[in-house]
N, C-alpha and C. Protein backbone atom coordinates (compact mmCIF):
# COMPACT_ATOMS: atom_id res chain seq x y z
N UNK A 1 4.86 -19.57 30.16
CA UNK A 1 4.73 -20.90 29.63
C UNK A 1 4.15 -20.81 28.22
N UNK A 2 4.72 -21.52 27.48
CA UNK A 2 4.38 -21.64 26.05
C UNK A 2 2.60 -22.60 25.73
N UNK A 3 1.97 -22.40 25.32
CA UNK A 3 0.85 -22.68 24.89
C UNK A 3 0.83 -23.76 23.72
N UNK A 4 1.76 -23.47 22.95
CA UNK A 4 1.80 -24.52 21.63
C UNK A 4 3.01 -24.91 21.55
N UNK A 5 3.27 -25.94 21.10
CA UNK A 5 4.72 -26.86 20.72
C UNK A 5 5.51 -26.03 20.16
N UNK A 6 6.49 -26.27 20.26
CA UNK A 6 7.25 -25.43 18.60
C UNK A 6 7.98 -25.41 17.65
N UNK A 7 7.73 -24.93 16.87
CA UNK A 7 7.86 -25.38 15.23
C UNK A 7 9.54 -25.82 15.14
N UNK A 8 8.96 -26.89 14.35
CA UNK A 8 10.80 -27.41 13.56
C UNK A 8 10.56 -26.33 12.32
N UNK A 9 11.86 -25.85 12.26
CA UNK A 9 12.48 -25.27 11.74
C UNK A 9 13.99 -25.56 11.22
N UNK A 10 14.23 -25.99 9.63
CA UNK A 10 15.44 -26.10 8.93
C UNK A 10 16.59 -25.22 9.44
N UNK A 11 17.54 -25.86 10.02
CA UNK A 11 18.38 -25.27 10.32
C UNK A 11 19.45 -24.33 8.88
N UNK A 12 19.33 -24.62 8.37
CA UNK A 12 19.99 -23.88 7.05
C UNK A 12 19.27 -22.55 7.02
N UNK A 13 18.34 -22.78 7.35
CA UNK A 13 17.39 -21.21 6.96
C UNK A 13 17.83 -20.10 8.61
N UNK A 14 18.64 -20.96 9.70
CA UNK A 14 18.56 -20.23 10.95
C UNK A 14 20.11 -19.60 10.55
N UNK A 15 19.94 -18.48 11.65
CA UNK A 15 21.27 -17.41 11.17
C UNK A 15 21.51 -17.01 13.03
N UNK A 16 22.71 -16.80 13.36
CA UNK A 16 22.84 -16.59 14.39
C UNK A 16 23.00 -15.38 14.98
N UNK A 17 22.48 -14.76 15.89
CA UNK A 17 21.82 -12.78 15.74
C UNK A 17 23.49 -12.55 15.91
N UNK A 18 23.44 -11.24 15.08
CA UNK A 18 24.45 -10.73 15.01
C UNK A 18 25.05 -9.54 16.71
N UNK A 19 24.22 -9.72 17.53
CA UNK A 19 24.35 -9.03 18.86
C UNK A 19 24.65 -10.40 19.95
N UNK A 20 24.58 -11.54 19.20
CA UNK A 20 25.08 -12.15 20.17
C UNK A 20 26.46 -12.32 20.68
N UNK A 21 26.61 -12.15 22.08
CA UNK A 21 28.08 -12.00 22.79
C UNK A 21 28.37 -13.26 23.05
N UNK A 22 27.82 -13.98 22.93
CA UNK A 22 28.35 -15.62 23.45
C UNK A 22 29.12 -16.19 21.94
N UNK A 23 29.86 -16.94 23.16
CA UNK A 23 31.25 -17.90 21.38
C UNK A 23 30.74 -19.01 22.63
N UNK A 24 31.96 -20.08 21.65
CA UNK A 24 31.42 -21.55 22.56
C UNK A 24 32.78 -22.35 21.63
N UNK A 25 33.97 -22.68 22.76
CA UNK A 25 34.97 -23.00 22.48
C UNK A 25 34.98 -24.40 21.67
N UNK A 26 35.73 -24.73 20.86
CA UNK A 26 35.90 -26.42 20.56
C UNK A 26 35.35 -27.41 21.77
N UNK A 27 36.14 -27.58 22.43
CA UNK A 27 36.06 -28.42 24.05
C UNK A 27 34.17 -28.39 24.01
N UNK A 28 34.15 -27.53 24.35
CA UNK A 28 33.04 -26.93 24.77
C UNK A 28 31.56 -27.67 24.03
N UNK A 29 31.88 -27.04 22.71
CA UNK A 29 30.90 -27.54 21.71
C UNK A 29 31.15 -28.57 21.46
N UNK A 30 31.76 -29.83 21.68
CA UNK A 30 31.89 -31.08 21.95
C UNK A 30 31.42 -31.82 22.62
N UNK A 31 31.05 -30.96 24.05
CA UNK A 31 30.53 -31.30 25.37
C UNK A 31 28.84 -31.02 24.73
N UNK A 32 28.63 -29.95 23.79
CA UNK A 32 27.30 -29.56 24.31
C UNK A 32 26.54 -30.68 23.53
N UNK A 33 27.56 -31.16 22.11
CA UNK A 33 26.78 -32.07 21.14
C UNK A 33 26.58 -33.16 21.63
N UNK A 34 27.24 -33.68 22.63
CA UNK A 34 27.35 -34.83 23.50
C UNK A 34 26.28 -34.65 24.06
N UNK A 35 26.06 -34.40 25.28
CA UNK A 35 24.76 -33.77 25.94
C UNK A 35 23.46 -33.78 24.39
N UNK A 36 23.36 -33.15 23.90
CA UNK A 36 22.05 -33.23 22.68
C UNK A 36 21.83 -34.63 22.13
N UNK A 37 22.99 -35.09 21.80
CA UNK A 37 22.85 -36.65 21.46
C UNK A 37 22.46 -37.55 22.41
N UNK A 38 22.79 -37.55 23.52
CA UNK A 38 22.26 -37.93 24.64
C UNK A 38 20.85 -37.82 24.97
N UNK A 39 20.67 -36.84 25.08
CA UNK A 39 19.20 -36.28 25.73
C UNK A 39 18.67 -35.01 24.52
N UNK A 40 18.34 -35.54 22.94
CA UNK A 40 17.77 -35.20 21.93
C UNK A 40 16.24 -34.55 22.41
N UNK A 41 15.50 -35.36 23.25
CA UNK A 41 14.22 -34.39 23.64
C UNK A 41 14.25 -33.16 24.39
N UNK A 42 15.71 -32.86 25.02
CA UNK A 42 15.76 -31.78 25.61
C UNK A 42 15.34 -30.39 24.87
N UNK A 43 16.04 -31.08 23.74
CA UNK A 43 15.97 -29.68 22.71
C UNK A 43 14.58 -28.85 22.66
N UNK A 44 13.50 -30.19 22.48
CA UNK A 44 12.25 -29.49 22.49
C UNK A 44 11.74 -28.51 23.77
N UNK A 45 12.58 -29.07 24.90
CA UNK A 45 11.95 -28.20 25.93
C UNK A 45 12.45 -26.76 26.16
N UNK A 46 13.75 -26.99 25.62
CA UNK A 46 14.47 -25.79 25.41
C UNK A 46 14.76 -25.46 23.91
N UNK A 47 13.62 -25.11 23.62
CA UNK A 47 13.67 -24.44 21.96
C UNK A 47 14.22 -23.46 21.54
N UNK A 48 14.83 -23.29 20.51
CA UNK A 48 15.27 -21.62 20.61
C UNK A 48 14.48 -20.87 20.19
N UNK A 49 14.92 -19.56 20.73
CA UNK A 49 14.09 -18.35 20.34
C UNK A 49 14.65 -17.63 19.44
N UNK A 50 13.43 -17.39 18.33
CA UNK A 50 14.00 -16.42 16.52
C UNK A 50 12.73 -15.63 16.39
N UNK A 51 13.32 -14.95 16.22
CA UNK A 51 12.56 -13.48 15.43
C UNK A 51 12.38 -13.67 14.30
N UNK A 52 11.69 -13.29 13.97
CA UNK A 52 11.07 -12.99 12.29
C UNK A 52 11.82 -12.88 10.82
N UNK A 53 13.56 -12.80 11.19
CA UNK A 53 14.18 -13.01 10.46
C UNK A 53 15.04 -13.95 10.58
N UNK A 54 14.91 -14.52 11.18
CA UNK A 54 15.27 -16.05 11.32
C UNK A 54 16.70 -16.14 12.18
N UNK A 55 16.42 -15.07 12.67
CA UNK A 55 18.00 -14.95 13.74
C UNK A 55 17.76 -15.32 15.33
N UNK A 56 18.74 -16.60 15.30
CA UNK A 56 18.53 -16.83 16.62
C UNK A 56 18.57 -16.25 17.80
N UNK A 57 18.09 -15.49 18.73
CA UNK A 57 18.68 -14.43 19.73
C UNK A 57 18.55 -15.35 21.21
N UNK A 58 18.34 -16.45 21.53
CA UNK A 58 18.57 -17.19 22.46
C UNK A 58 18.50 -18.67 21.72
N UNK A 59 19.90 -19.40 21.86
CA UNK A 59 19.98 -20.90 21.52
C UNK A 59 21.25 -20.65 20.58
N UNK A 60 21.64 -19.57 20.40
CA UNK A 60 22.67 -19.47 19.21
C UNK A 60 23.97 -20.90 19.35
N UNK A 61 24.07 -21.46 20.67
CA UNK A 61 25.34 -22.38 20.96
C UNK A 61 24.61 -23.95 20.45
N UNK A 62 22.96 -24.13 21.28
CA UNK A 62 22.89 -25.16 20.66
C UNK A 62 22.34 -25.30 19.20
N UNK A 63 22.34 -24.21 18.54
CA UNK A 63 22.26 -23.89 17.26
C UNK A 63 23.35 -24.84 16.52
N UNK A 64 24.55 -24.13 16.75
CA UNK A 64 25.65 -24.60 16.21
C UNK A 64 26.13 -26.16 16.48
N UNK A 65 25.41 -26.65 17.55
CA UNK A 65 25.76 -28.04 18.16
C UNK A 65 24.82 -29.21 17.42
N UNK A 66 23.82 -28.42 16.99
CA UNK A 66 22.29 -29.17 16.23
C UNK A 66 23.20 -29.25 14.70
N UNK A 67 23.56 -28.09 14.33
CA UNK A 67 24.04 -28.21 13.14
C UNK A 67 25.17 -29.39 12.78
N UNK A 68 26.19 -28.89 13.69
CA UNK A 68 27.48 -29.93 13.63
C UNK A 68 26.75 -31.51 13.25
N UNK A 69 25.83 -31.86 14.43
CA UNK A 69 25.63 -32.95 14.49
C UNK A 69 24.88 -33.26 13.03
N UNK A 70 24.42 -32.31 12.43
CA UNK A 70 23.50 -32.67 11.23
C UNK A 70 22.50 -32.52 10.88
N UNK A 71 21.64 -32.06 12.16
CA UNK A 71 19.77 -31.76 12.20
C UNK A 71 19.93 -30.74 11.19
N UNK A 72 18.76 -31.47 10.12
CA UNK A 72 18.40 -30.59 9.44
C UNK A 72 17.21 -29.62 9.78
N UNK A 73 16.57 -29.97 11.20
CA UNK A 73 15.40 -29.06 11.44
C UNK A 73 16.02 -29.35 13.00
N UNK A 74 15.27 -28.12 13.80
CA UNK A 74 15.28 -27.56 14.95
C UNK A 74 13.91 -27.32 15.68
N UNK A 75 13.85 -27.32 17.29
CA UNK A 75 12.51 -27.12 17.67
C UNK A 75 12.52 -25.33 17.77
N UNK A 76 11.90 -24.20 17.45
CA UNK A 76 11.99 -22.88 17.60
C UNK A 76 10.65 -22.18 17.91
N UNK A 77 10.68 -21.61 18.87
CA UNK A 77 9.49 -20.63 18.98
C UNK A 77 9.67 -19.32 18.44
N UNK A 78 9.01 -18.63 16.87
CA UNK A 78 9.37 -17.27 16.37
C UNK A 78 9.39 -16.42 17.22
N UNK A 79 9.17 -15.41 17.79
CA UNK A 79 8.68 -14.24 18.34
C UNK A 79 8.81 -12.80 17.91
N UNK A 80 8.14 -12.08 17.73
CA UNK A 80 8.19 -10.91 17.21
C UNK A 80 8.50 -9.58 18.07
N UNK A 81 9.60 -9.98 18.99
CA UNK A 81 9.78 -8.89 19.99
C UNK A 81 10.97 -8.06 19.39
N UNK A 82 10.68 -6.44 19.93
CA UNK A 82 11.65 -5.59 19.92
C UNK A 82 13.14 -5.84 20.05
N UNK A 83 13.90 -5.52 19.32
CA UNK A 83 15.40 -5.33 19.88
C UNK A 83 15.72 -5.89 21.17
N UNK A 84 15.31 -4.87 21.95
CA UNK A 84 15.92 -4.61 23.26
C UNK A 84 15.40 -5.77 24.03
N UNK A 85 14.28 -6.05 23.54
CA UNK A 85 13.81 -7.37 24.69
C UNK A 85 14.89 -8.71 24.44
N UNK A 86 14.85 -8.54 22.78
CA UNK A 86 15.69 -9.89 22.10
C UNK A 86 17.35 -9.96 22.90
N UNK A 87 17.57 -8.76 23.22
CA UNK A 87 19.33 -8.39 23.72
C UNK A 87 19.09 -8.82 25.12
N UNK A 88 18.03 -8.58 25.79
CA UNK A 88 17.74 -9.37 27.22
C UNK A 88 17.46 -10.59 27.14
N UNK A 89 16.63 -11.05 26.19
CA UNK A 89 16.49 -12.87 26.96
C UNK A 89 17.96 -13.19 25.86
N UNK A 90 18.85 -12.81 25.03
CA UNK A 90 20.21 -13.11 25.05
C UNK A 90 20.97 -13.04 26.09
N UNK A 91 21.22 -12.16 26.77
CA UNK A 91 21.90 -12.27 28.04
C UNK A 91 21.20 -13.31 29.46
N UNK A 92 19.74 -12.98 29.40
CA UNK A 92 19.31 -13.72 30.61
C UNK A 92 19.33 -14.89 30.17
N UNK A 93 19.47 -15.61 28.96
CA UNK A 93 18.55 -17.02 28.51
C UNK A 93 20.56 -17.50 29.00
N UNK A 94 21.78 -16.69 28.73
CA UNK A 94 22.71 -17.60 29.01
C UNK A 94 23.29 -17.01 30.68
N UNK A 95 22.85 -16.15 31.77
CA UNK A 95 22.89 -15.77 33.11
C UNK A 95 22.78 -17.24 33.56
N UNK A 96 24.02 -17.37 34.77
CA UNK A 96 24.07 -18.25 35.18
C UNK A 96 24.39 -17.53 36.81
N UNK A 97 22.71 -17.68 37.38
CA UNK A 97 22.79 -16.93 38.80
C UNK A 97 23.23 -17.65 39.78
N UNK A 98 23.14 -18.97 39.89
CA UNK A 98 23.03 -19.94 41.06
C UNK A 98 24.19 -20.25 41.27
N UNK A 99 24.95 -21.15 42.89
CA UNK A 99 26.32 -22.07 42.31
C UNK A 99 25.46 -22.69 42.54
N UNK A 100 26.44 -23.85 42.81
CA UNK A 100 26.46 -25.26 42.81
C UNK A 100 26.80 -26.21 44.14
N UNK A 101 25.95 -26.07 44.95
CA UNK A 101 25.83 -26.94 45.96
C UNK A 101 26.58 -28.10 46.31
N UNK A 102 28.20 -27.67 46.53
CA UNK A 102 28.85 -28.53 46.12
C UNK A 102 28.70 -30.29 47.42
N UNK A 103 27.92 -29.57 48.69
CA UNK A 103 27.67 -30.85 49.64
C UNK A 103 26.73 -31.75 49.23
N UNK A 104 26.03 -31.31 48.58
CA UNK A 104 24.58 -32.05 47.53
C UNK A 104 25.55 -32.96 46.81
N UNK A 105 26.36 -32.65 45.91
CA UNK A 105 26.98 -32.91 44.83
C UNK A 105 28.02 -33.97 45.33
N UNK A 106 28.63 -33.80 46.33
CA UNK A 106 29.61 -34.36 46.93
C UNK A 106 29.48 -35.45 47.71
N UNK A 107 28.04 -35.64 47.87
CA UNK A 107 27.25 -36.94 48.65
C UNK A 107 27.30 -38.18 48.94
N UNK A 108 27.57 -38.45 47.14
CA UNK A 108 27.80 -40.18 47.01
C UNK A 108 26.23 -40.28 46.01
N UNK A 109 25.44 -39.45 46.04
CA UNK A 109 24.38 -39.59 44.72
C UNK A 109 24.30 -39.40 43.45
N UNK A 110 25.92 -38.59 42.80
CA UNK A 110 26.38 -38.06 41.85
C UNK A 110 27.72 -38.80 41.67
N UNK A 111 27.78 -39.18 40.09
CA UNK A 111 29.17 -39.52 40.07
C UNK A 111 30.04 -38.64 39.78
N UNK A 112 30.98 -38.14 40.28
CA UNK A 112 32.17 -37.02 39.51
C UNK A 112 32.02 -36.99 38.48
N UNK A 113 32.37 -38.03 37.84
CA UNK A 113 33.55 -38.36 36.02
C UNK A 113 31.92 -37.94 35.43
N UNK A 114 30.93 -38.28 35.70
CA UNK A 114 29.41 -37.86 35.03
C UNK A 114 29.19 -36.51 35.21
N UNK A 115 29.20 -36.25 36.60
CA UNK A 115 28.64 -34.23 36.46
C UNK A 115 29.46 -33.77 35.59
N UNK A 116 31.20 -34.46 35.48
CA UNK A 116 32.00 -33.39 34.55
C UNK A 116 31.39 -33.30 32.99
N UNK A 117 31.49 -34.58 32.69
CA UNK A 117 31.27 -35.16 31.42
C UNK A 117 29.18 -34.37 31.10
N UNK A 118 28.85 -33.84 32.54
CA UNK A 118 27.27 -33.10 31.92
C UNK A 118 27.66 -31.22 32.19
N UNK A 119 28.89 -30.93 32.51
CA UNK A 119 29.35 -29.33 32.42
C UNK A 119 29.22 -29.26 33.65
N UNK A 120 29.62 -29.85 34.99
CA UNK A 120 29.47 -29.19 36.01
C UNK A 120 31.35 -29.38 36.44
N UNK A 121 31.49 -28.33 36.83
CA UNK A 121 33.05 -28.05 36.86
C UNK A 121 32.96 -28.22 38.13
N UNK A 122 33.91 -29.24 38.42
CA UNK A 122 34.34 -30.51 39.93
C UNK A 122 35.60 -29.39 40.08
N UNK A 123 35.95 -29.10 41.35
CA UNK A 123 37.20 -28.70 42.09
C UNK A 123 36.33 -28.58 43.41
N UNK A 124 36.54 -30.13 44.12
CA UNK A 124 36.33 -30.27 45.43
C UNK A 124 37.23 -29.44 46.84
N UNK A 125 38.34 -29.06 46.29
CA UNK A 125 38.98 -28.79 47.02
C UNK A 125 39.25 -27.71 47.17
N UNK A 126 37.97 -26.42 46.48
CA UNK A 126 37.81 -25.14 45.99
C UNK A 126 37.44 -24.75 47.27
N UNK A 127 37.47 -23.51 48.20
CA UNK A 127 36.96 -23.11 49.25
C UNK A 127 35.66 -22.48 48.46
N UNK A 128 34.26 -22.53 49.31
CA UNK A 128 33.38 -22.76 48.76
C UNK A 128 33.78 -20.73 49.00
N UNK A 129 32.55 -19.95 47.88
CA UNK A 129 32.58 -18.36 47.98
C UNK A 129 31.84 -17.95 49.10
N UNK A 130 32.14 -16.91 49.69
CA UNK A 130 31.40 -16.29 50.90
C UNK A 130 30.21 -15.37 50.19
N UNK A 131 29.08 -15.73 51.16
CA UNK A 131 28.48 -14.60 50.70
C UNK A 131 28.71 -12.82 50.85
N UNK A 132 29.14 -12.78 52.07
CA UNK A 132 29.26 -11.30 52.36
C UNK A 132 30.88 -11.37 52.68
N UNK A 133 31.29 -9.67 52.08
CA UNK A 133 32.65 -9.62 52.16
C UNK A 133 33.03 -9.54 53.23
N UNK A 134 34.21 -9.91 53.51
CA UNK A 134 35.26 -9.98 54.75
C UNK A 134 35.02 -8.89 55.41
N UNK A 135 35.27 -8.11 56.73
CA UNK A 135 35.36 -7.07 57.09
C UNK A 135 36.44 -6.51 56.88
N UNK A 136 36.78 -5.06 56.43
CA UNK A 136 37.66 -5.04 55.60
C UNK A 136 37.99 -3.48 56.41
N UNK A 137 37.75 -3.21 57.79
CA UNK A 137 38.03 -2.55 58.58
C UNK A 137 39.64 -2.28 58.86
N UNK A 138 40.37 -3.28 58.70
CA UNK A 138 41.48 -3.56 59.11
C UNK A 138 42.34 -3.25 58.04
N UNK A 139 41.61 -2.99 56.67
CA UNK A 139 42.46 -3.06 55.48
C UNK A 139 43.28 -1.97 55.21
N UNK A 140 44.65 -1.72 54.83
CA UNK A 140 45.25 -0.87 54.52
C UNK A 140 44.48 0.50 53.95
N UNK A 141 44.56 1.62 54.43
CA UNK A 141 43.90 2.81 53.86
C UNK A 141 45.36 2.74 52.78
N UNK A 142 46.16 3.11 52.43
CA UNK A 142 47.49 3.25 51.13
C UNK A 142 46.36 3.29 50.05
N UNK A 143 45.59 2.43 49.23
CA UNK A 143 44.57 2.40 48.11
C UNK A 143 43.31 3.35 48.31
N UNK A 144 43.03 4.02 49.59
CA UNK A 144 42.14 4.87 49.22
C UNK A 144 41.91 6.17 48.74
């Protein structure tokens, strides 16, 4: 947990780390600026994280979504961590471990046309994933 607020920071001066593996399609970044315009205080809770040279290494998407829209400043917490840590909370800050509970969702407490329109990808008619694989005893040896 963070201890102090964190700093706005001019987006002109932010640069997006050059190890970042994430892109963020048209569609996409349409959806996310939507969402920010919407719910603008989010940003603060989810600040991005920059290193000392002003490279974003977690937030790089709503980086680009703050910008589009025009913010000239951003909420950012600096941090002065190593490489290797910065290449992990890049990957963990965009890890998406959980699904999506689709009987929760499917209730009547959620509207469809809204979860879509907030990034939650609706295909009700998806067989939900198993946790453990099939038994696979029966399976053709030919591939082994």
């Amino acid at each position: 947990m963070y201890l102090t607020p964190p700093t706005l920071i001019e987006t002109r001066k932010l640069k997006t780390h050059p190890s970042n593996p994430r892109y963020i399609r048209k569609d996409n970044l349409e959806n996310l600026k939507k969402s920010i315009t919407e719910d603008p205080d989010f940003m603060e809770h989810r600040a991005l994280l920059v290193n000392p040279q002003m490279e974003v290494f977690a937030g790089n998407q709503r980086l680009r979504a703050c910008q589009a829209l025009g913010w000239e400043k951003v909420p950012c917490y600096v941090l002065d961590w190593d490489e290797d840590k910065q290449r992990r909370a890049m990957i963990k800050d965009n890890g998406h471990h959980g699904e999506w509970d689709m009987d929760i969702l499917a209730n009547g407490q959620h509207d469809p046309e809204q979860l879509q329109e907030w990034g939650v990808p609706i295909d009700w008619d998806k067989p939900e994933p198993e946790d453990e694989p099939k038994d696979q005893s029966n399976a053709s040896t030919a591939t082994r």
